[in-house]
Protein backbone atom coordinates (compact mmCIF):
# COMPACT_ATOMS: atom_id res chain seq x y z
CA UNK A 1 -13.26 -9.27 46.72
CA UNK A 2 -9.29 -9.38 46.27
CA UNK A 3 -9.80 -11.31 43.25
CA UNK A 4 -12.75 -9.23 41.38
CA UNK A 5 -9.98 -5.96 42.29
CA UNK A 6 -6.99 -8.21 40.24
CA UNK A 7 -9.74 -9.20 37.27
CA UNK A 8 -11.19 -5.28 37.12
CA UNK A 9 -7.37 -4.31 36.92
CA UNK A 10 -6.47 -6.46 34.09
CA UNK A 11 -9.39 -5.23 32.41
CA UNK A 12 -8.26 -1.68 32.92
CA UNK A 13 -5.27 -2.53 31.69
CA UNK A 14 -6.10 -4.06 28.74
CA UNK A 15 -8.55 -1.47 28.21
CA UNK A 16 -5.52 0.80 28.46
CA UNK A 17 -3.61 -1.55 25.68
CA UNK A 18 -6.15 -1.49 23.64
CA UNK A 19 -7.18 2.16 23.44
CA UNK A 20 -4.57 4.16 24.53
CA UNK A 21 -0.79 2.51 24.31
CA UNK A 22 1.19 4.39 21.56
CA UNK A 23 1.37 2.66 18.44
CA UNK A 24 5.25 2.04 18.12
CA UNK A 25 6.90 4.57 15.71
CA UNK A 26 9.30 4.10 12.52
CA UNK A 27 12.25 5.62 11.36
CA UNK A 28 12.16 7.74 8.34
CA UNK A 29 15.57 8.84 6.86
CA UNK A 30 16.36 11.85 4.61
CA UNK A 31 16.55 11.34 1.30
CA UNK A 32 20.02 10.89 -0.42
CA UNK A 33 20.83 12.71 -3.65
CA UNK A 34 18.77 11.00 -6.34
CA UNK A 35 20.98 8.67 -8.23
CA UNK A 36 21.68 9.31 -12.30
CA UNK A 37 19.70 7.20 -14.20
CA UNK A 38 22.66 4.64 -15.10
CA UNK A 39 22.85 3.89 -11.80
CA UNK A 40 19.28 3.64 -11.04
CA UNK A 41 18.64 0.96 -13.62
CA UNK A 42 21.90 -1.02 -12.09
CA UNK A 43 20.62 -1.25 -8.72
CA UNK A 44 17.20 -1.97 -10.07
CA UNK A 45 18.81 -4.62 -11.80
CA UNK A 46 20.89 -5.81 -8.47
CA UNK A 47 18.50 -6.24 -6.08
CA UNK A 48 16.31 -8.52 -8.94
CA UNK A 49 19.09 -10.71 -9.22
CA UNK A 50 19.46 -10.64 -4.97
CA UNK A 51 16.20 -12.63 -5.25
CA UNK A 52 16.49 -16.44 -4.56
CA UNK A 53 15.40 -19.26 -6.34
CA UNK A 54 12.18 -19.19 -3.69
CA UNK A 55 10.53 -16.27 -5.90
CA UNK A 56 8.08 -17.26 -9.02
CA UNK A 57 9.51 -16.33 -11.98
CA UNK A 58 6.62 -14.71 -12.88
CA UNK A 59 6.34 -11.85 -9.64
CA UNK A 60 9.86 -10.54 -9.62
CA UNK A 61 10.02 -7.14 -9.75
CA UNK A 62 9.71 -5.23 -12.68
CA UNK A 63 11.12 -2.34 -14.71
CA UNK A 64 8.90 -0.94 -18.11
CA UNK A 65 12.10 1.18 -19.05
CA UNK A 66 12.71 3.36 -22.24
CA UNK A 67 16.29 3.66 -22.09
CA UNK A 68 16.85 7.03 -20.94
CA UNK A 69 15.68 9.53 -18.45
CA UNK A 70 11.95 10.23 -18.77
CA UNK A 71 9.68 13.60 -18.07
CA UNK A 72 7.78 10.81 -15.87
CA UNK A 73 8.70 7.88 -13.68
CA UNK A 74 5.67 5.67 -12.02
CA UNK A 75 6.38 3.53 -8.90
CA UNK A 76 3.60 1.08 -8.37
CA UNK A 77 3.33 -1.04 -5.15
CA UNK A 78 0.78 -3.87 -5.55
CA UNK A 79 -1.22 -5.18 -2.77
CA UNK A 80 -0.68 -7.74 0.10
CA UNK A 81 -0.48 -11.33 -0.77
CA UNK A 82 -0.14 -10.35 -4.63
CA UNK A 83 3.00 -9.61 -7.02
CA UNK A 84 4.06 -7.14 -9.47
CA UNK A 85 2.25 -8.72 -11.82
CA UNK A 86 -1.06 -7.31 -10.19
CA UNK A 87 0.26 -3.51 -11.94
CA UNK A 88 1.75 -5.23 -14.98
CA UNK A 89 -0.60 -4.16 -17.38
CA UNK A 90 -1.33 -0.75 -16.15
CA UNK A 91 2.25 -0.02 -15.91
CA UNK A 92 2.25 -0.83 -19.38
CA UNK A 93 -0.52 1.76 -20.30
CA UNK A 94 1.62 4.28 -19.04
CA UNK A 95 5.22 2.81 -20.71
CA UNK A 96 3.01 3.33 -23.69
CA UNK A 97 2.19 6.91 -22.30
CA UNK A 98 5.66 7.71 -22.21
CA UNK A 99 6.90 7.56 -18.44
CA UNK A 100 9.30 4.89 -16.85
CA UNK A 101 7.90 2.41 -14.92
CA UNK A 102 8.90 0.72 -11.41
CA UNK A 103 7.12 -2.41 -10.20
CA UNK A 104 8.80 -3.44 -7.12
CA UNK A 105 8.09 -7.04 -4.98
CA UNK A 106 7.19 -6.34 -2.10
CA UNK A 107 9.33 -8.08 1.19
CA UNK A 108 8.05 -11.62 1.80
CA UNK A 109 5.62 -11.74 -1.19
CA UNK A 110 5.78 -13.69 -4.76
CA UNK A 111 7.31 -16.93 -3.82
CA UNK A 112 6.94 -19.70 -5.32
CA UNK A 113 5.03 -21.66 -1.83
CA UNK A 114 1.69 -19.78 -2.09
CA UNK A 115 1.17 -21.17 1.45
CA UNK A 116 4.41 -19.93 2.64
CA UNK A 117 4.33 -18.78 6.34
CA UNK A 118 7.24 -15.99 5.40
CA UNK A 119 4.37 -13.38 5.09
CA UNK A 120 3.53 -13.06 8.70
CA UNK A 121 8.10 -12.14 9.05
CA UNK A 122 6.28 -8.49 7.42
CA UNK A 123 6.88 -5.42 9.93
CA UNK A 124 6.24 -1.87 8.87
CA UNK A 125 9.82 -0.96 10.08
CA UNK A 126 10.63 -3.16 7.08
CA UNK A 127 7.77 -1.79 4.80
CA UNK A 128 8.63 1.92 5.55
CA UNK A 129 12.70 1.26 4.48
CA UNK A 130 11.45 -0.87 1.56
CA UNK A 131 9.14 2.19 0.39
CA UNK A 132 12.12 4.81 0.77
CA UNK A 133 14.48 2.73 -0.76
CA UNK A 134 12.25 1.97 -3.51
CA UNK A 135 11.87 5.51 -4.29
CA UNK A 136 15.18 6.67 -3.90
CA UNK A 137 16.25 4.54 -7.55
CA UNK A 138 12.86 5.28 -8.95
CA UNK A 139 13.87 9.60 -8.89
CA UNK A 140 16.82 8.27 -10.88
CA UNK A 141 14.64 7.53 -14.10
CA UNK A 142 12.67 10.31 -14.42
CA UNK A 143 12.50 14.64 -13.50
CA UNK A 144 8.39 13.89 -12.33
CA UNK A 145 8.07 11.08 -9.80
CA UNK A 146 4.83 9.90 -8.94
CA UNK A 147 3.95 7.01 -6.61
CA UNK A 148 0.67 4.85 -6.25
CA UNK A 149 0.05 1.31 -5.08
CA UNK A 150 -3.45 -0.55 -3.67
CA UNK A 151 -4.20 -1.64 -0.39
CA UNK A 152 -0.75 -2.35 1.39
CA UNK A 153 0.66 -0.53 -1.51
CA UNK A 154 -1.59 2.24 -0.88
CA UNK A 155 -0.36 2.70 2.79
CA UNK A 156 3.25 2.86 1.39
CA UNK A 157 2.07 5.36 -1.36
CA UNK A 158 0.46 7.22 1.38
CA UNK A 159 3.91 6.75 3.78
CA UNK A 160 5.62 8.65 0.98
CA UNK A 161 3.39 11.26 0.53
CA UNK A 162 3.72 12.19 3.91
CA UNK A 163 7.27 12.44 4.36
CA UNK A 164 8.58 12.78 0.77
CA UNK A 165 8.22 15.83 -1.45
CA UNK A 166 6.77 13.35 -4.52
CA UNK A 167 5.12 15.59 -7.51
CA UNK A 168 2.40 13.11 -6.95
CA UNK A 169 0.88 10.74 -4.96
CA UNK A 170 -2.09 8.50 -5.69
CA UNK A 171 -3.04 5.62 -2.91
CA UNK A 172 -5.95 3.32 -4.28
CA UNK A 173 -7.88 2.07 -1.42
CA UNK A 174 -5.38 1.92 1.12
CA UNK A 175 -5.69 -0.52 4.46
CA UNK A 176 -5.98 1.74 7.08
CA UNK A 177 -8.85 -0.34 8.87
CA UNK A 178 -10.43 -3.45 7.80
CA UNK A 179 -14.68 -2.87 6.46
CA UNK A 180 -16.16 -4.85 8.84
CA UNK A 181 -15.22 -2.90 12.20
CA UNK A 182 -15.77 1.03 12.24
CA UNK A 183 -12.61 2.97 11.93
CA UNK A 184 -12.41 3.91 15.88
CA UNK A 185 -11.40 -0.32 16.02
CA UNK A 186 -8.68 0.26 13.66
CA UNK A 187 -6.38 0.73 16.39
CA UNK A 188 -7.20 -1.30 19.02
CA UNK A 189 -7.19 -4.31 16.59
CA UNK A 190 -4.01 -3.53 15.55
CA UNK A 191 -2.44 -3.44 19.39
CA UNK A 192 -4.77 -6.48 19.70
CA UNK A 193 -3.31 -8.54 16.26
CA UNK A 194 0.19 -7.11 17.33
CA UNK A 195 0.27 -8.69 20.67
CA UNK A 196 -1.21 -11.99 20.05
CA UNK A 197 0.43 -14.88 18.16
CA UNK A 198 0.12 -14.91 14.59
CA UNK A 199 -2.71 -16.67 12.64
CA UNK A 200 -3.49 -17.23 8.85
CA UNK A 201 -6.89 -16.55 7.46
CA UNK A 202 -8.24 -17.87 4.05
CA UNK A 203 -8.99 -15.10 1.88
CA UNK A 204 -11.93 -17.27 1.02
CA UNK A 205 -12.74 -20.40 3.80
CA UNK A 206 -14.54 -22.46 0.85
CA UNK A 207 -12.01 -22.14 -2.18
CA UNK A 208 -9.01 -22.14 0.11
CA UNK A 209 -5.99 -23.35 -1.81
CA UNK A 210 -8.28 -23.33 -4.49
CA UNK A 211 -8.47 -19.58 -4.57
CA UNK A 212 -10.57 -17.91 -7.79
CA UNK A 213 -8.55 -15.28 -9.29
CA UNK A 214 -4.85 -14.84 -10.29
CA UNK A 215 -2.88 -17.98 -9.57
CA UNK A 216 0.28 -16.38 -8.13
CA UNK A 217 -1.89 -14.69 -4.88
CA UNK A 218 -1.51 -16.27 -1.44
CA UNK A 219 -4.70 -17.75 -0.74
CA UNK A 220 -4.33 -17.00 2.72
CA UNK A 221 -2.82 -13.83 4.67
CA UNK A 222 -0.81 -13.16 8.19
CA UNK A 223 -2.71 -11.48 10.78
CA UNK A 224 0.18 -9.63 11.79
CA UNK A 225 0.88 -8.91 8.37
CA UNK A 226 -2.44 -6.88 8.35
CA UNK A 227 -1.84 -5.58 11.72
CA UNK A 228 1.50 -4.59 10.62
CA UNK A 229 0.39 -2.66 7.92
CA UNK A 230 -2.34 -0.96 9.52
CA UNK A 231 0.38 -0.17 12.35
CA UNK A 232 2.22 1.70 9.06
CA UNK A 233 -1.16 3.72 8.52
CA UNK A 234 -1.46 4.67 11.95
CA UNK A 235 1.95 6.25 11.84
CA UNK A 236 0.66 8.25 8.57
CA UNK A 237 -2.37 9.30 10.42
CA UNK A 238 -0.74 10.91 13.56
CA UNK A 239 2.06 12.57 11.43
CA UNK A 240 -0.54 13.80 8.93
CA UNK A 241 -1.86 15.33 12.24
CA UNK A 242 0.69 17.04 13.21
CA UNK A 243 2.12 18.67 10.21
CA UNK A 244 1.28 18.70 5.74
CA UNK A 245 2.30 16.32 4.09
CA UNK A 246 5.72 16.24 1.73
CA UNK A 247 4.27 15.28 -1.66
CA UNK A 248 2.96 18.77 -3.86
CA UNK A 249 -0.63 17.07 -4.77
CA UNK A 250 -2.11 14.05 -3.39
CA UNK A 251 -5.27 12.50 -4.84
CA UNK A 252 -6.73 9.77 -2.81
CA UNK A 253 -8.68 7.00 -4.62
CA UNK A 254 -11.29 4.91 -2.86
CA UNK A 255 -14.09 2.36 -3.91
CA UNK A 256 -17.53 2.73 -3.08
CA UNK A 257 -18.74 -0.08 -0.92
CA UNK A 258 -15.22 -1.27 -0.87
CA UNK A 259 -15.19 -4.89 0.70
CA UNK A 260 -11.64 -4.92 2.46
CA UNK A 261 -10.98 -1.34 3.94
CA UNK A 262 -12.61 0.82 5.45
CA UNK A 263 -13.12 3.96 3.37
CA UNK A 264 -14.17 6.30 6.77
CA UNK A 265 -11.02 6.00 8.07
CA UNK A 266 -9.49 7.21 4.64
CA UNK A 267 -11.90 10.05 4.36
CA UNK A 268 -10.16 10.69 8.03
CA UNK A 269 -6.45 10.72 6.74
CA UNK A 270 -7.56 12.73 3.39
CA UNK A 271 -9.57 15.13 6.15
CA UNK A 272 -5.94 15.98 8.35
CA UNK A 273 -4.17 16.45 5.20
CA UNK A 274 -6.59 18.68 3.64
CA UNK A 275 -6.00 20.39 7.43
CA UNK A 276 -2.24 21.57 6.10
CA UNK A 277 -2.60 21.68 2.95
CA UNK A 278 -6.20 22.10 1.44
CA UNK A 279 -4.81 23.09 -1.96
CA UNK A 280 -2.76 19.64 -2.31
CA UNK A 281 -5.07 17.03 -1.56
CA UNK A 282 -8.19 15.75 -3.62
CA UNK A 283 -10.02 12.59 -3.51
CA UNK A 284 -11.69 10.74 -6.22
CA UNK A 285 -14.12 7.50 -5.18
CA UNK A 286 -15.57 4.99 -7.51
CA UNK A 287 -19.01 4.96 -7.78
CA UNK A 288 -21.36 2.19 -6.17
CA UNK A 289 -22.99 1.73 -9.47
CA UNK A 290 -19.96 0.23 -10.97
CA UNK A 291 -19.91 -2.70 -8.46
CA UNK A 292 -16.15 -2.94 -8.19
CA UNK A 293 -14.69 -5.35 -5.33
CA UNK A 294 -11.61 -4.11 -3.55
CA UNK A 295 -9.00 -5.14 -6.17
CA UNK A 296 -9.23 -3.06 -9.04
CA UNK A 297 -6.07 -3.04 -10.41
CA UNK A 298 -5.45 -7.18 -11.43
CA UNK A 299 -7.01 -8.12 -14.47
CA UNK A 300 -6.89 -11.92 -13.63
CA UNK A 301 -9.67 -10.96 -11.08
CA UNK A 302 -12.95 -12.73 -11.52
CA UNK A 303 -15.00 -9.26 -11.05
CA UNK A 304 -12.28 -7.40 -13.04
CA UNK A 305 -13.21 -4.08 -14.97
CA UNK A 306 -10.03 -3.13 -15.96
CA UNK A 307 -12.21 -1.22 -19.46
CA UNK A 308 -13.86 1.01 -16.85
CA UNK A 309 -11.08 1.79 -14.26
CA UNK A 310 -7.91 1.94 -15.87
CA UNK A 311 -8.46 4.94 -18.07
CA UNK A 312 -9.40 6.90 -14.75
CA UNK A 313 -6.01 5.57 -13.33
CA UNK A 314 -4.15 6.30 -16.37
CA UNK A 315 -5.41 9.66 -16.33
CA UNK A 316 -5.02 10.33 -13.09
CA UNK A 317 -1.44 8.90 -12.45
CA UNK A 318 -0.38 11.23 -15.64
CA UNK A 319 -1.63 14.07 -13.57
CA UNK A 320 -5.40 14.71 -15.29
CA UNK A 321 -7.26 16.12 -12.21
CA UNK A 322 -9.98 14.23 -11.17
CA UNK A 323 -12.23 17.24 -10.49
CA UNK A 324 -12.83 18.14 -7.07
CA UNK A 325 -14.19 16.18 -4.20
């Protein structure tokens, strides 16, 4: 008897974990007074050159810049286990379209050792700084700042639509909850991945190393990578909550069928925005007849169709409204 009362209270505890512990906060900081563009492009240019000899040449960070202060500046934050590279040649669309163009690496990603175990160092303490810092040189370059990214990206996009006042912000398919649980497990998987040790999982068990697709990707991610980032989109959900977001319009962008994320718990976050600030916040989803997988954005994809979505991305990220939704 003793012992089934000391095994039904663990459960109840855990159940209590689980369910109903707070997911730990972050600090947000004010912004500082946007920087001139000359010294924009030399801190841009100082933290590349921070980077150590561990990062691939080919997914430092980049900067599509015309020289001068622009109507429009883009910051694009690529998605977990990728590189810069993965927004290279849409940020190039929209060079060509005029606006300045920041492709930052994110923390812990584009090194050299694809099977590095740095990723699972991620927290979203460290995400959240990286995203504000980020944008604070990217307002340097241009009067209109807009931000996007995909998956991780998109929660950072997201982050800074919340608490900065962006002209626009466009997450693609951001990782809020994984597809194969319902969005009420987002959370308790994240307590769940937070508390245990850390594990790596293949992106794809049979390829492994051998992953199909852009060569510079970690074949593998950090479980409490994920569950760091999805820790980041809880905080964005229970401040969206609470008050409207900073940024003036937000469009969210989601794919039909996605096979990472789960698009109800988007619809959720796009659903407490719209809450505060129904006139600001629109959502545009690609249809199921397109048969997109989650990455839509690298061309080096096997199931890239880069002819069919980037002109709605261009479009959208210069501020063409997707129509209502």
């Amino acid at each position: 008897m003793k012992m089934a009362l000391v095994l039904l209270g663990l459960l109840v505890a855990l159940a209590l974990y689980l369910f109903c512990w707070p997911i730990r906060n972050v600090t947000t900081h004010p912004p500082p007074r946007p920087p001139s563009y000359e010294r924009s492009v030399s801190l841009i240019h100082a933290d590349r050159l921070r980077d150590s000899a561990d990062v691939s040449p080919e997914c430092r960070s980049i900067l599509l810049d015309h020289g001068h202060r622009t109507g429009r500046v883009v910051l694009l934050f690529h998605g977990i286990t990728n590189c810069p590279m993965q927004f290279m040649a849409l940020g190039q669309r929209l060079y060509e379209q005029g606006a300045n163009v920041c492709i930052p690496r994110l923390p812990h990603h584009g090194l050299r050792d694809r099977m590095t175990a740095d990723l699972a160092n991620l927290s979203a303490d460290e995400l959240a700084l990286f995203a504000e810092h980020e944008l604070d040189l990217a307002s340097g370059l241009g009067d209109t700042v807009v931000v996007s990214g995909l998956s991780l990206g998109a929660v950072l996009a997201a982050y800074l639509a919340q608490e900065r006042s962006v002209e626009l912000a466009i997450p693609i398919a951001p990782l809020l909850g994984p597809e194969i649980a319902p969005a009420w497990a987002a959370r308790p998987l994240t307590r769940a991945a937070l508390a245990l040790p850390n594990g790596f999982i293949w992106w794809n068990s049979k390829q492994k190393e051998n992953l199909e697709g852009p060569k510079r990707v970690y074949p593998r991610f950090a479980t409490r990578a994920m569950a760091e980032t999805m820790r980041l989109g809880a905080i964005v959900e229970d401040r969206a909550g609470r008050r409207a977001p900073a940024a003036r319009r937000i469009v969210m962008v989601t794919i039909a069928k996605d096979p990472a994320v789960n698009n109800q718990a988007n619809a959720a976050l796009v659903r407490a925005w719209r809450a505060h600030a129904p006139d600001r916040v629109q959502a545009y989803e690609f249809p199921e007849s397109l048969r997109l997988g989650h990455d839509v954005i690298d061309p080096d994809q096997p199931y890239a169709r880069v002819g069919v979505v980037y002109p709605i991305l261009e479009n959208l990220l210069l501020g063409i409204s997707p129509g209502k939704s």
